[in-house]
C-alpha atoms as a PDB file:
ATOM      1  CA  UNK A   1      79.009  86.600 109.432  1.00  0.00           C
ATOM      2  CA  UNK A   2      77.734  85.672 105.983  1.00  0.00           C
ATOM      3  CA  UNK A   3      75.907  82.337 105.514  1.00  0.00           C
ATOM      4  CA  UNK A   4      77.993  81.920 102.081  1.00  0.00           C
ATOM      5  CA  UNK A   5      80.975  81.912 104.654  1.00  0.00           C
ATOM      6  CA  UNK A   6      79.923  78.172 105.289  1.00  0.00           C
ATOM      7  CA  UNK A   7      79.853  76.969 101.764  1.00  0.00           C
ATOM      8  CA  UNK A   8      83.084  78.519 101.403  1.00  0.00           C
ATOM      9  CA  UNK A   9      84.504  76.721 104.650  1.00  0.00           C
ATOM     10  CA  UNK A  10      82.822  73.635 103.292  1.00  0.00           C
ATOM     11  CA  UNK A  11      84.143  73.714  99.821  1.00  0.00           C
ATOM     12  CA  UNK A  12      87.965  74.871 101.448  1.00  0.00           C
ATOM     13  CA  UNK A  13      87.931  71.354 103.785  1.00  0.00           C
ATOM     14  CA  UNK A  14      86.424  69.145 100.919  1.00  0.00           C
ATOM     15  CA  UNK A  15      89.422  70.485  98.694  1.00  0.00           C
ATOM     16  CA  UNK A  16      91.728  70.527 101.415  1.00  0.00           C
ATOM     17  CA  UNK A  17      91.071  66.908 101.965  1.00  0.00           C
ATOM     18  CA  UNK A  18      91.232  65.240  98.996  1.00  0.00           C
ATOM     19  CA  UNK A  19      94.545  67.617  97.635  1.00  0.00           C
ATOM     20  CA  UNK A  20      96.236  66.764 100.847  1.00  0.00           C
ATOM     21  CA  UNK A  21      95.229  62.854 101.028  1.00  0.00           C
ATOM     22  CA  UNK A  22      95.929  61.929  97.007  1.00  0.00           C
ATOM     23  CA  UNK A  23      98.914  62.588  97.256  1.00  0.00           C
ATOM     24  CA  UNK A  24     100.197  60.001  99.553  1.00  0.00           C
ATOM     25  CA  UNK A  25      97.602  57.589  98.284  1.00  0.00           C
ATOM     26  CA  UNK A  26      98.206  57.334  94.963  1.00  0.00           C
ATOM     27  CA  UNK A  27     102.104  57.218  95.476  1.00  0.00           C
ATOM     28  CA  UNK A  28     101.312  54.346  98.053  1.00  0.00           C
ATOM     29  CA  UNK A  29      98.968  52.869  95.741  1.00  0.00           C
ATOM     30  CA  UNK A  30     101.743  53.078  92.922  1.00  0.00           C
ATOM     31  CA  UNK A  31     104.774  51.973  95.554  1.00  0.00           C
ATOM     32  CA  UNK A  32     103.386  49.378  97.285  1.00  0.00           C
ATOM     33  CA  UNK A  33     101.235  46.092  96.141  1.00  0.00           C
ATOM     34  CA  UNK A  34      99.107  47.044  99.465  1.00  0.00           C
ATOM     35  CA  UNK A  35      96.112  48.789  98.616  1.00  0.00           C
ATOM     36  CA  UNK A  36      94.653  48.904 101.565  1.00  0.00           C
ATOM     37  CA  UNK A  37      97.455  51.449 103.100  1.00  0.00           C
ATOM     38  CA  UNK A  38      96.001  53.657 100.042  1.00  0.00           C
ATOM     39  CA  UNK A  39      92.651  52.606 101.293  1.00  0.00           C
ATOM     40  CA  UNK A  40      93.583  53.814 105.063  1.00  0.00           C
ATOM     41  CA  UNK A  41      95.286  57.053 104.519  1.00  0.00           C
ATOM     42  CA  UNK A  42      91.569  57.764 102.556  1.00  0.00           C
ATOM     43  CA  UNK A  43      89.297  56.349 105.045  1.00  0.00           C
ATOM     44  CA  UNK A  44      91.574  58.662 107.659  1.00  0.00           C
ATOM     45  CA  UNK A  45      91.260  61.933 105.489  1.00  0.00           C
ATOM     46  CA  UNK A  46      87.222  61.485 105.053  1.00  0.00           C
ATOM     47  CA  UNK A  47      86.730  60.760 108.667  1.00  0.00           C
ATOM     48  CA  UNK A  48      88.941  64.035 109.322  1.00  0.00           C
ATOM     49  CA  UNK A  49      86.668  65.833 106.700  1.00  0.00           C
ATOM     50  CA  UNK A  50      83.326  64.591 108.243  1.00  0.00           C
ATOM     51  CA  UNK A  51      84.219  65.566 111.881  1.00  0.00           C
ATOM     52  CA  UNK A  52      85.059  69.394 110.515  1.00  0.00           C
ATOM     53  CA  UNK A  53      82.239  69.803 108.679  1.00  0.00           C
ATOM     54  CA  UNK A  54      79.905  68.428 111.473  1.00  0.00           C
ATOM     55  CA  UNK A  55      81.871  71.071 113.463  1.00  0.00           C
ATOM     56  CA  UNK A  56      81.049  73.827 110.810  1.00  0.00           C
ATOM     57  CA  UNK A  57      77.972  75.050 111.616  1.00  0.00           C
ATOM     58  CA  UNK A  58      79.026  75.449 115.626  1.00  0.00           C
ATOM     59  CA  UNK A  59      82.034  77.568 114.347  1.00  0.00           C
ATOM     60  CA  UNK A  60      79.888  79.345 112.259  1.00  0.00           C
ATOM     61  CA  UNK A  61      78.077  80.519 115.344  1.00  0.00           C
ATOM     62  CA  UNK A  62      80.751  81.047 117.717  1.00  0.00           C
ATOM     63  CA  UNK A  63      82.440  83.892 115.602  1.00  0.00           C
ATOM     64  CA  UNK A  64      80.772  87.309 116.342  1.00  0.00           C
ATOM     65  CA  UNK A  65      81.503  91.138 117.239  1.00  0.00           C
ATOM     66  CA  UNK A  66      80.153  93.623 118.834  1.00  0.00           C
ATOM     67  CA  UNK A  67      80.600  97.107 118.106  1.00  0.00           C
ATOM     68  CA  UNK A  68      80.567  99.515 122.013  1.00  0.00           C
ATOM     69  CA  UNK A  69      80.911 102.770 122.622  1.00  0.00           C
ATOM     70  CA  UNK A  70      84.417 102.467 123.124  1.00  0.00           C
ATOM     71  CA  UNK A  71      85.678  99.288 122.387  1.00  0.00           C
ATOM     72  CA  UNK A  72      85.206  96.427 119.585  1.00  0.00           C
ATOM     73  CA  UNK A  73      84.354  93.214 121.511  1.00  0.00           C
ATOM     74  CA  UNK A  74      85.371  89.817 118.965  1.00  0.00           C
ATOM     75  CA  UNK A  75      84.157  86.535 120.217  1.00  0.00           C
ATOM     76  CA  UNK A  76      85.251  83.191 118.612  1.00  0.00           C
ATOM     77  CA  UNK A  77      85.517  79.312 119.678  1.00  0.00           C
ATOM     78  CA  UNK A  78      83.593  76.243 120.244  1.00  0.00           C
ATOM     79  CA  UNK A  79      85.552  74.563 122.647  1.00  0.00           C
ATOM     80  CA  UNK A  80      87.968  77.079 123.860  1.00  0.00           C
ATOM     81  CA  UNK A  81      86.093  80.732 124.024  1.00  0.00           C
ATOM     82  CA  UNK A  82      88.501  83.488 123.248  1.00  0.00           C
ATOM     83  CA  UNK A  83      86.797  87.172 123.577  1.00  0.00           C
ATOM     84  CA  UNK A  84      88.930  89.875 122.349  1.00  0.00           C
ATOM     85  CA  UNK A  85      88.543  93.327 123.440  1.00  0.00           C
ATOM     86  CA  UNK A  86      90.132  95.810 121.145  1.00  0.00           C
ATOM     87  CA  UNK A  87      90.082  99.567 122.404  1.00  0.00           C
ATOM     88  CA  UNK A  88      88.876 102.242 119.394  1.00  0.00           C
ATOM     89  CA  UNK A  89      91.774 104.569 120.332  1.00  0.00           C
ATOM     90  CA  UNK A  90      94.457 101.421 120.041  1.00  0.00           C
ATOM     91  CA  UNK A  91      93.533 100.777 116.537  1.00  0.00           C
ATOM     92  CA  UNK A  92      96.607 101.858 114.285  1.00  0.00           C
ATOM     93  CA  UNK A  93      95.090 100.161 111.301  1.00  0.00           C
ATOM     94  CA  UNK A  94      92.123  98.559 109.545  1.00  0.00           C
ATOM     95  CA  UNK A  95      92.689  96.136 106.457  1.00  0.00           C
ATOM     96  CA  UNK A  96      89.705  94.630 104.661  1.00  0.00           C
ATOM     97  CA  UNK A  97      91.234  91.583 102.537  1.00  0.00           C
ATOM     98  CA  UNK A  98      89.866  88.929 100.044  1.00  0.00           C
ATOM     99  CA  UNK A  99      91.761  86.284  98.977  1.00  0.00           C
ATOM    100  CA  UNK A 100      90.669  84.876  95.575  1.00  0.00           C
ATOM    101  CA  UNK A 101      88.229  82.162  96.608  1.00  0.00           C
ATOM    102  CA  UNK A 102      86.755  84.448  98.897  1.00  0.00           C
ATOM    103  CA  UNK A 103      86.411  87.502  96.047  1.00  0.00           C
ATOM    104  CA  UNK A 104      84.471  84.180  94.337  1.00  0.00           C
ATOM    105  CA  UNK A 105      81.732  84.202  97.051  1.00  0.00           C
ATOM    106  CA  UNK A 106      81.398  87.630  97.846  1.00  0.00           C
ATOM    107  CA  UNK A 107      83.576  87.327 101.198  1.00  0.00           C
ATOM    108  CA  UNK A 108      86.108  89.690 102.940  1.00  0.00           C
ATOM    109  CA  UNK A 109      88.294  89.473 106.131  1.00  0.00           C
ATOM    110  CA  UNK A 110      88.325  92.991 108.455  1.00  0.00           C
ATOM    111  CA  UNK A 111      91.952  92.626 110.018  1.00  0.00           C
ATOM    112  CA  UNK A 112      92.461  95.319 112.539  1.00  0.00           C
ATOM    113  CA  UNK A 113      96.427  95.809 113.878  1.00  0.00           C
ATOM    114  CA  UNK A 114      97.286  97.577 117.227  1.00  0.00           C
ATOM    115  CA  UNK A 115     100.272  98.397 119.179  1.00  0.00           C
ATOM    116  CA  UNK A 116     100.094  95.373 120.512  1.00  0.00           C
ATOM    117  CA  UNK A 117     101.672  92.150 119.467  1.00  0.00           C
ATOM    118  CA  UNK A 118      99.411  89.573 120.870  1.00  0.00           C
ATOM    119  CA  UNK A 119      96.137  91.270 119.702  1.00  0.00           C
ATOM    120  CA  UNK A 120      94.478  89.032 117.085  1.00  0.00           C
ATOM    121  CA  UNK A 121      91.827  90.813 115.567  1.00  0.00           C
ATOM    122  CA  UNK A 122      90.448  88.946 112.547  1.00  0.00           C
ATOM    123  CA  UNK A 123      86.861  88.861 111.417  1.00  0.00           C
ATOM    124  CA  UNK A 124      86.321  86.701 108.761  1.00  0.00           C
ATOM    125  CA  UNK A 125      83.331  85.960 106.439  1.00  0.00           C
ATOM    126  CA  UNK A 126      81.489  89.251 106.146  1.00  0.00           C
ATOM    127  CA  UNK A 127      80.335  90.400 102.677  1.00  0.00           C
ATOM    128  CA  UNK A 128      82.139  93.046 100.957  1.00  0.00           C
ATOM    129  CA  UNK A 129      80.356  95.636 101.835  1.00  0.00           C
ATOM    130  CA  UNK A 130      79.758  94.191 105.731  1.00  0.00           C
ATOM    131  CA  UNK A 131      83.563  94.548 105.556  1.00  0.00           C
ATOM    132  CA  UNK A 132      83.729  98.440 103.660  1.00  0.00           C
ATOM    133  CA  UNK A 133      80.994  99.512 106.304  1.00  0.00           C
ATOM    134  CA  UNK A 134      82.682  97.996 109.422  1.00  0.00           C
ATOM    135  CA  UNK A 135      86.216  99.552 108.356  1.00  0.00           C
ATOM    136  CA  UNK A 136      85.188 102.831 108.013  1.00  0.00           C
ATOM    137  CA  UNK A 137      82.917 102.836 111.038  1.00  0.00           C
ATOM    138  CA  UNK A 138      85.816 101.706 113.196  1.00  0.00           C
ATOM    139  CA  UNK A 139      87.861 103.735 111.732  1.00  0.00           C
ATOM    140  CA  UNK A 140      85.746 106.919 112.129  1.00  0.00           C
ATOM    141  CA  UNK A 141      85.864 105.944 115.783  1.00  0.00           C
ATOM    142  CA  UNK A 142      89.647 105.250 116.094  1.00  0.00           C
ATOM    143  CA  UNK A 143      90.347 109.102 114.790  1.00  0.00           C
ATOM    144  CA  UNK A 144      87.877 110.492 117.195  1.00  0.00           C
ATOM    145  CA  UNK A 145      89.250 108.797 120.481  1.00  0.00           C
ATOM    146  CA  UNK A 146      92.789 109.275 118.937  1.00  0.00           C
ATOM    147  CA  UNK A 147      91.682 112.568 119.043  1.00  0.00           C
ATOM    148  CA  UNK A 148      90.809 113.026 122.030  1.00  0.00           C
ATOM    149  CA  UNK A 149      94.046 112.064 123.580  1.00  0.00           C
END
């Protein structure tokens, strides 16, 4: 993953926070004569902002992938590992997006779909062209063991 993936996660949370707690401040702050309800729901929002980006960095390093002979191994969590295993010859489709803040730092999301419904195959903060070469590698690989069936 892309170290301008953190800067983006950082910038997303610091936004996040302060859209999502003005909101209820200011129309407690306007509503009420007790500012220190306004004060709260702030202090709550900047301790929830401080924790996640403490946690950033750990994130950061718990996403990876590994590309085998013939399957795509995804690893993310801190707390909770989840490793998913997606089989080349499964692979029905491979979707690199960018959403506009990511397009803004150079990011991309590979999104691979399979028959399967529970298979969540996301890998997120690559550069653009991390993302072009990893889609057409795997899906070089997903003809040839289609293929071969």
């Amino acid at each position: 993953m892309s170290p301008r993936w953190q800067t983006y996660s950082l910038l997303g949370t610091v936004i996040g926070c302060v859209l999502v707690s003005t909101i209820p401040a200011v129309l407690v702050g306007v509503l009420s004569d007790q500012w220190w309800i306004s004060a709260l729901i702030w202090g709550v929002f900047a301790v929830i902002a401080v924790v996640d980006l403490a946690l950033l960095r750990r994130r950061w390093r718990a996403w990876g992938y590994a590309e085998l002979e013939d399957e795509l191994y995804i690893t993310r969590g801190v707390m909770f590992r989840r490793l998913t295993v997606v089989p080349y010859g499964r692979m029905q489709v491979v979707d690199v997006t960018t959403g506009p803040f990511e397009r803004a730092f150079g990011l991309a999301t590979v999104k691979l779909v399979t028959a399967s419904a529970s298979t969540d195959a996301t890998i997120p903060g690559l550069t653009a062209d991390q993302a072009t070469r990893l889609r057409d590698q795997l899906t070089e690989r997903a003809e040839a063991r289609l293929s071969g069936l």
